[in-house]
C-alpha atoms as a PDB file:
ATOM      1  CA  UNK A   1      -5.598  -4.664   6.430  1.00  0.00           C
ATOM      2  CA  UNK A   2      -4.990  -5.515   2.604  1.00  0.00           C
ATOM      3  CA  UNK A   3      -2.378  -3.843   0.521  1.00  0.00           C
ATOM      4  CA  UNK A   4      -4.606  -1.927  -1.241  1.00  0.00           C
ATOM      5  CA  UNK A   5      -6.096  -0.017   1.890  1.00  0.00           C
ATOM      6  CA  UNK A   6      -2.868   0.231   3.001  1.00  0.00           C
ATOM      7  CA  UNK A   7      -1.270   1.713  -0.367  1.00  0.00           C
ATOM      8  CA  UNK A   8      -4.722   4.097   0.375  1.00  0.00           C
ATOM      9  CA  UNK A   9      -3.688   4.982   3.852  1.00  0.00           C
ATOM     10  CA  UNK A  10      -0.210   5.514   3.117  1.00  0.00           C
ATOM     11  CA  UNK A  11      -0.570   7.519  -0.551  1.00  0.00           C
ATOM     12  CA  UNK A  12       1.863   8.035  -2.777  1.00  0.00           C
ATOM     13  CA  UNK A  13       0.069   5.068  -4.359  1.00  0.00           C
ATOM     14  CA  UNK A  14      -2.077   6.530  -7.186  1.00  0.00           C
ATOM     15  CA  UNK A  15       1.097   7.600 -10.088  1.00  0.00           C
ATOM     16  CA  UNK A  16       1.259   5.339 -12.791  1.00  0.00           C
ATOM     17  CA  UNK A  17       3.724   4.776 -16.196  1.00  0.00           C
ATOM     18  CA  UNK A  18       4.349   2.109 -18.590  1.00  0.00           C
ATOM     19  CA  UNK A  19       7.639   1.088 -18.064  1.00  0.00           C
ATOM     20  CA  UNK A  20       8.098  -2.151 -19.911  1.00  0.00           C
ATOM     21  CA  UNK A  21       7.661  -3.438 -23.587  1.00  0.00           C
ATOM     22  CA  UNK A  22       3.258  -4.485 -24.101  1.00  0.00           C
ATOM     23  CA  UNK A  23       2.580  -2.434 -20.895  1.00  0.00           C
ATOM     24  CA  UNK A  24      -1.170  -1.465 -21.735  1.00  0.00           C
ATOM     25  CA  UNK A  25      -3.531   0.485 -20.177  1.00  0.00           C
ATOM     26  CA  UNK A  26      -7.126   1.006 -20.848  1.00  0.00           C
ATOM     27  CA  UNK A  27      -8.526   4.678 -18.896  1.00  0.00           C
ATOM     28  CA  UNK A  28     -10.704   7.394 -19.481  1.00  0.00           C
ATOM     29  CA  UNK A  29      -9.211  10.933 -19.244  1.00  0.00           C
ATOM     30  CA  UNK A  30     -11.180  12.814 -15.803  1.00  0.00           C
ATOM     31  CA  UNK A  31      -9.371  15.975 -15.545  1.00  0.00           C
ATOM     32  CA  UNK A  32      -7.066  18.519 -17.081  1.00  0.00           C
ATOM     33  CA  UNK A  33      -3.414  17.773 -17.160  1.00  0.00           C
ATOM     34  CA  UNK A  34      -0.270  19.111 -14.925  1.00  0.00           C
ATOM     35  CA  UNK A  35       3.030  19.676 -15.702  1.00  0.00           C
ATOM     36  CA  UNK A  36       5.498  17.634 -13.888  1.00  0.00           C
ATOM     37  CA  UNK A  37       9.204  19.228 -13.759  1.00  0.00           C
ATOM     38  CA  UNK A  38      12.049  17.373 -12.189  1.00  0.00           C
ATOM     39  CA  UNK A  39      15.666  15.824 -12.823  1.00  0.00           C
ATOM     40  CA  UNK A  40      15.847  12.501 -14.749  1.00  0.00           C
ATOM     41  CA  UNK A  41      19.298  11.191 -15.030  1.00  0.00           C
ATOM     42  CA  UNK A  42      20.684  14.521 -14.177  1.00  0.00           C
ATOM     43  CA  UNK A  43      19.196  16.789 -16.259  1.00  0.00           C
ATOM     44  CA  UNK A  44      15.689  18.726 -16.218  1.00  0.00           C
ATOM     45  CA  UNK A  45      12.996  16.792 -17.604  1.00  0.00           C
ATOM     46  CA  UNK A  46       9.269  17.959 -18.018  1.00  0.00           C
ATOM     47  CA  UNK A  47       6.640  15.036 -17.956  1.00  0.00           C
ATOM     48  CA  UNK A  48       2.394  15.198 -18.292  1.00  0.00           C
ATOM     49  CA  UNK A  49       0.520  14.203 -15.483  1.00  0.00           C
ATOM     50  CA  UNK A  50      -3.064  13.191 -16.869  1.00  0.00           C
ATOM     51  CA  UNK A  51      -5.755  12.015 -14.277  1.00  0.00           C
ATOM     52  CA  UNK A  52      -7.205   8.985 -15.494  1.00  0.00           C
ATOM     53  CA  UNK A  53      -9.954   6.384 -14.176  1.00  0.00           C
ATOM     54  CA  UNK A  54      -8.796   2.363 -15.253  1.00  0.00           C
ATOM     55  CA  UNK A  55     -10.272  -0.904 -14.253  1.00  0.00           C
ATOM     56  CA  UNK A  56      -8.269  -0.817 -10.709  1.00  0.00           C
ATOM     57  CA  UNK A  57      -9.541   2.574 -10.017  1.00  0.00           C
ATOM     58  CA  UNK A  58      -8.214   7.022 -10.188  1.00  0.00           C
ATOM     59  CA  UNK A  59      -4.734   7.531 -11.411  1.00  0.00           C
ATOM     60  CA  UNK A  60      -2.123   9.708 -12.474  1.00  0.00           C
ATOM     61  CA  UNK A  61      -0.389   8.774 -15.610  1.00  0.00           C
ATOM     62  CA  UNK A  62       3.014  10.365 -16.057  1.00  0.00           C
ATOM     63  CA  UNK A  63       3.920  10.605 -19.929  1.00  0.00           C
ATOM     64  CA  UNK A  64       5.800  12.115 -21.938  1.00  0.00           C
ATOM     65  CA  UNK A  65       4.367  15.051 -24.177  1.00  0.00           C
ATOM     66  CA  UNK A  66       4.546  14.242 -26.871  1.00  0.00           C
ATOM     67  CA  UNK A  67       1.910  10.919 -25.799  1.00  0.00           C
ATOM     68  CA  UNK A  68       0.191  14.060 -24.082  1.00  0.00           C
ATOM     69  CA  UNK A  69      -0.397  16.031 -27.473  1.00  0.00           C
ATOM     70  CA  UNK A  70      -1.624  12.627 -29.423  1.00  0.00           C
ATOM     71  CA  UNK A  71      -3.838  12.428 -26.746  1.00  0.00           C
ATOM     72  CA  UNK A  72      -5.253  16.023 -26.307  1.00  0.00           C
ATOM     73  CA  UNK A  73      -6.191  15.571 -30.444  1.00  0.00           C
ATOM     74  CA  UNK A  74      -9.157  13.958 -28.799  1.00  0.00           C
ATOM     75  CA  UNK A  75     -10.248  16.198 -25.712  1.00  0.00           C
ATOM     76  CA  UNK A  76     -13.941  16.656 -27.206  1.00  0.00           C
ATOM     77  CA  UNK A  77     -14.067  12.683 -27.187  1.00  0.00           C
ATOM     78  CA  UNK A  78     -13.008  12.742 -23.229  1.00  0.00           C
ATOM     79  CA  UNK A  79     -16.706  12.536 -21.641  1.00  0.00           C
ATOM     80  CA  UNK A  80     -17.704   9.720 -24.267  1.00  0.00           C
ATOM     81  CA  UNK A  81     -14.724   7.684 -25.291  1.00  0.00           C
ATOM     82  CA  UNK A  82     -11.821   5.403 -23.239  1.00  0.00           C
ATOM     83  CA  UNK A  83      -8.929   4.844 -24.446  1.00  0.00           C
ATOM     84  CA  UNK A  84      -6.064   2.198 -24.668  1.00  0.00           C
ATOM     85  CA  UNK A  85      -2.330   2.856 -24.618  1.00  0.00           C
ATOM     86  CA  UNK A  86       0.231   0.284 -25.607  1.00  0.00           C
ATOM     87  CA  UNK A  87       4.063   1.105 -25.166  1.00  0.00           C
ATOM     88  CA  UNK A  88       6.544  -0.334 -27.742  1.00  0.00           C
ATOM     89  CA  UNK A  89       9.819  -0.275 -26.413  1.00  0.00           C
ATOM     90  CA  UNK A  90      11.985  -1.700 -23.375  1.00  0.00           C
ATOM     91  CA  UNK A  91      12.500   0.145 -20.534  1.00  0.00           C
ATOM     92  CA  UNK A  92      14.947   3.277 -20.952  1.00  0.00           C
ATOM     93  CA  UNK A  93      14.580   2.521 -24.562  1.00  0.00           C
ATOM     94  CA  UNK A  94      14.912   5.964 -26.210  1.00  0.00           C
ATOM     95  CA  UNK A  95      13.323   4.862 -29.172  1.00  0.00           C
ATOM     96  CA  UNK A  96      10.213   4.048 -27.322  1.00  0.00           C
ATOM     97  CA  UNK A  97       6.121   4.495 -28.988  1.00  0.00           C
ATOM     98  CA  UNK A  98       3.250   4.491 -28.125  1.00  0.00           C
ATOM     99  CA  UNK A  99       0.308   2.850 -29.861  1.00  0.00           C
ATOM    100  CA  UNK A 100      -2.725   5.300 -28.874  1.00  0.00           C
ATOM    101  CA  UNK A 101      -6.184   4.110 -30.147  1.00  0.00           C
ATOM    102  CA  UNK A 102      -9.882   4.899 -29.002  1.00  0.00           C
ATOM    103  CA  UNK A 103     -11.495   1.347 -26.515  1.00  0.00           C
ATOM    104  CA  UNK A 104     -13.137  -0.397 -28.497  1.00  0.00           C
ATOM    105  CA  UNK A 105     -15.222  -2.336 -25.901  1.00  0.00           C
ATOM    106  CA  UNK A 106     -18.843  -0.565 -25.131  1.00  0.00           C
ATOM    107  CA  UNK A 107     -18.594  -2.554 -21.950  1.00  0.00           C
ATOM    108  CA  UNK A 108     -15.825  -1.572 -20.696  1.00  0.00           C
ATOM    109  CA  UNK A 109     -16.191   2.283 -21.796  1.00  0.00           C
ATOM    110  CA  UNK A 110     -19.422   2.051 -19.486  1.00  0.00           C
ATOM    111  CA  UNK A 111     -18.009   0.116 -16.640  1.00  0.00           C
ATOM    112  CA  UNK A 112     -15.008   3.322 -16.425  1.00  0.00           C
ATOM    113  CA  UNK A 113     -17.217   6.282 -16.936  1.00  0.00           C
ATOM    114  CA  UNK A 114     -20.015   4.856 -13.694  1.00  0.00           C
ATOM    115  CA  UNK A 115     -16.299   4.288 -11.668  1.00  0.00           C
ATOM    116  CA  UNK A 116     -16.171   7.923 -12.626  1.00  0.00           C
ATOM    117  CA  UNK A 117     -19.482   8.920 -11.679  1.00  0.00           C
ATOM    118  CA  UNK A 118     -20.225   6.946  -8.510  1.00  0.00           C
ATOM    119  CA  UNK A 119     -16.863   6.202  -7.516  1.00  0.00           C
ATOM    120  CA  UNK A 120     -14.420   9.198  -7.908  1.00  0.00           C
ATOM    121  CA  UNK A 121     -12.755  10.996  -5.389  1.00  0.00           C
ATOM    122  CA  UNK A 122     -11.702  14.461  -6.484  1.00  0.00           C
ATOM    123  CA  UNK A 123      -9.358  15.194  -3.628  1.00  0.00           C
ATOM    124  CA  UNK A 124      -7.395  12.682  -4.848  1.00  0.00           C
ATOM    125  CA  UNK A 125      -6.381  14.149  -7.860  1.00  0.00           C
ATOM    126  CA  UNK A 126      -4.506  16.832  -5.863  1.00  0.00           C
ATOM    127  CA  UNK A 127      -3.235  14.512  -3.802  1.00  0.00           C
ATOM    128  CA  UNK A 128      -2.096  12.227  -6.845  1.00  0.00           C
ATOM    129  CA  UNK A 129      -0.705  15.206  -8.431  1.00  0.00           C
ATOM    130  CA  UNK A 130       1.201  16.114  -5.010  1.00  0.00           C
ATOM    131  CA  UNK A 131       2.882  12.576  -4.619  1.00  0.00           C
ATOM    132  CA  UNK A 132       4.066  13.078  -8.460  1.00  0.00           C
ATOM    133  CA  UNK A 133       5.606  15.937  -7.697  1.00  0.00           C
ATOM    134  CA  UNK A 134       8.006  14.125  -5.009  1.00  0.00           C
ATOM    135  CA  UNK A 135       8.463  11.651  -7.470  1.00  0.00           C
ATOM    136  CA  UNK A 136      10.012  13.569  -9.971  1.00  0.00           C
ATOM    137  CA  UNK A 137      11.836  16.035  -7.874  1.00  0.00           C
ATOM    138  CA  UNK A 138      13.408  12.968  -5.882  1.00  0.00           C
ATOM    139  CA  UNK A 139      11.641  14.363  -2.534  1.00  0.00           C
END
């Protein structure tokens, strides 16, 4: 069995973040987002879970919100338009940004949105969305 039907069979697999300086991600937006509450270094935290679709396949990327507002600036773009996210700033960097900027690659764009259409599962949003949860209540 590889390790990705076996990341698939065990879930908990489909949560991502960028956590390092150049992280980048290219994704459509394919649902509405979720509010994630939890401790993070002992204190209450609140963090955007946005269902996305990227070259390796359905995700839930866990921002913060203010990268969640930038981002909901373009919801009418959502069923046309991918997006790339580039994170400036080492890990527990407090200073951290986030370069947000619409694809620029026609190919690409249409590669994500048929994932979307032929390839989506929409149960696993809930379940993405469920293993996120855990995550940031340390369950």
């Amino acid at each position: 069995m590889s390790w990705q039907d076996k990341m698939k069979d065990w879930g908990g697999g489909e949560v991502s973040f960028l956590s390092e300086d150049g992280e980048a991600m290219v994704f459509v937006v394919v649902d509405e987002p979720v509010l994630l509450e939890g401790k993070f270094k002992g204190r209450m935290s609140e963090r955007i879970g946005c269902p996305i679709v990227t070259v390796d396949g359905y995700s839930l990327f866990i921002c913060g919100k203010r990268l969640a507002r930038r981002l909901s600036r373009y919801e009418n773009m959502f069923d046309t338009t991918a997006f790339q996210i580039v994170r400036r700033g080492e890990h527990n960097d407090i200073e951290t940004s986030y370069e947000l900027a619409k694809c620029q690659d026609p190919e690409l764009t249409k590669r994500l949105f048929d994932w979307v259409e032929h390839e989506l599962d929409r149960d696993a949003i809930a379940e993405s969305v469920e293993a996120a949860q855990e995550i940031v209540t340390g369950k």
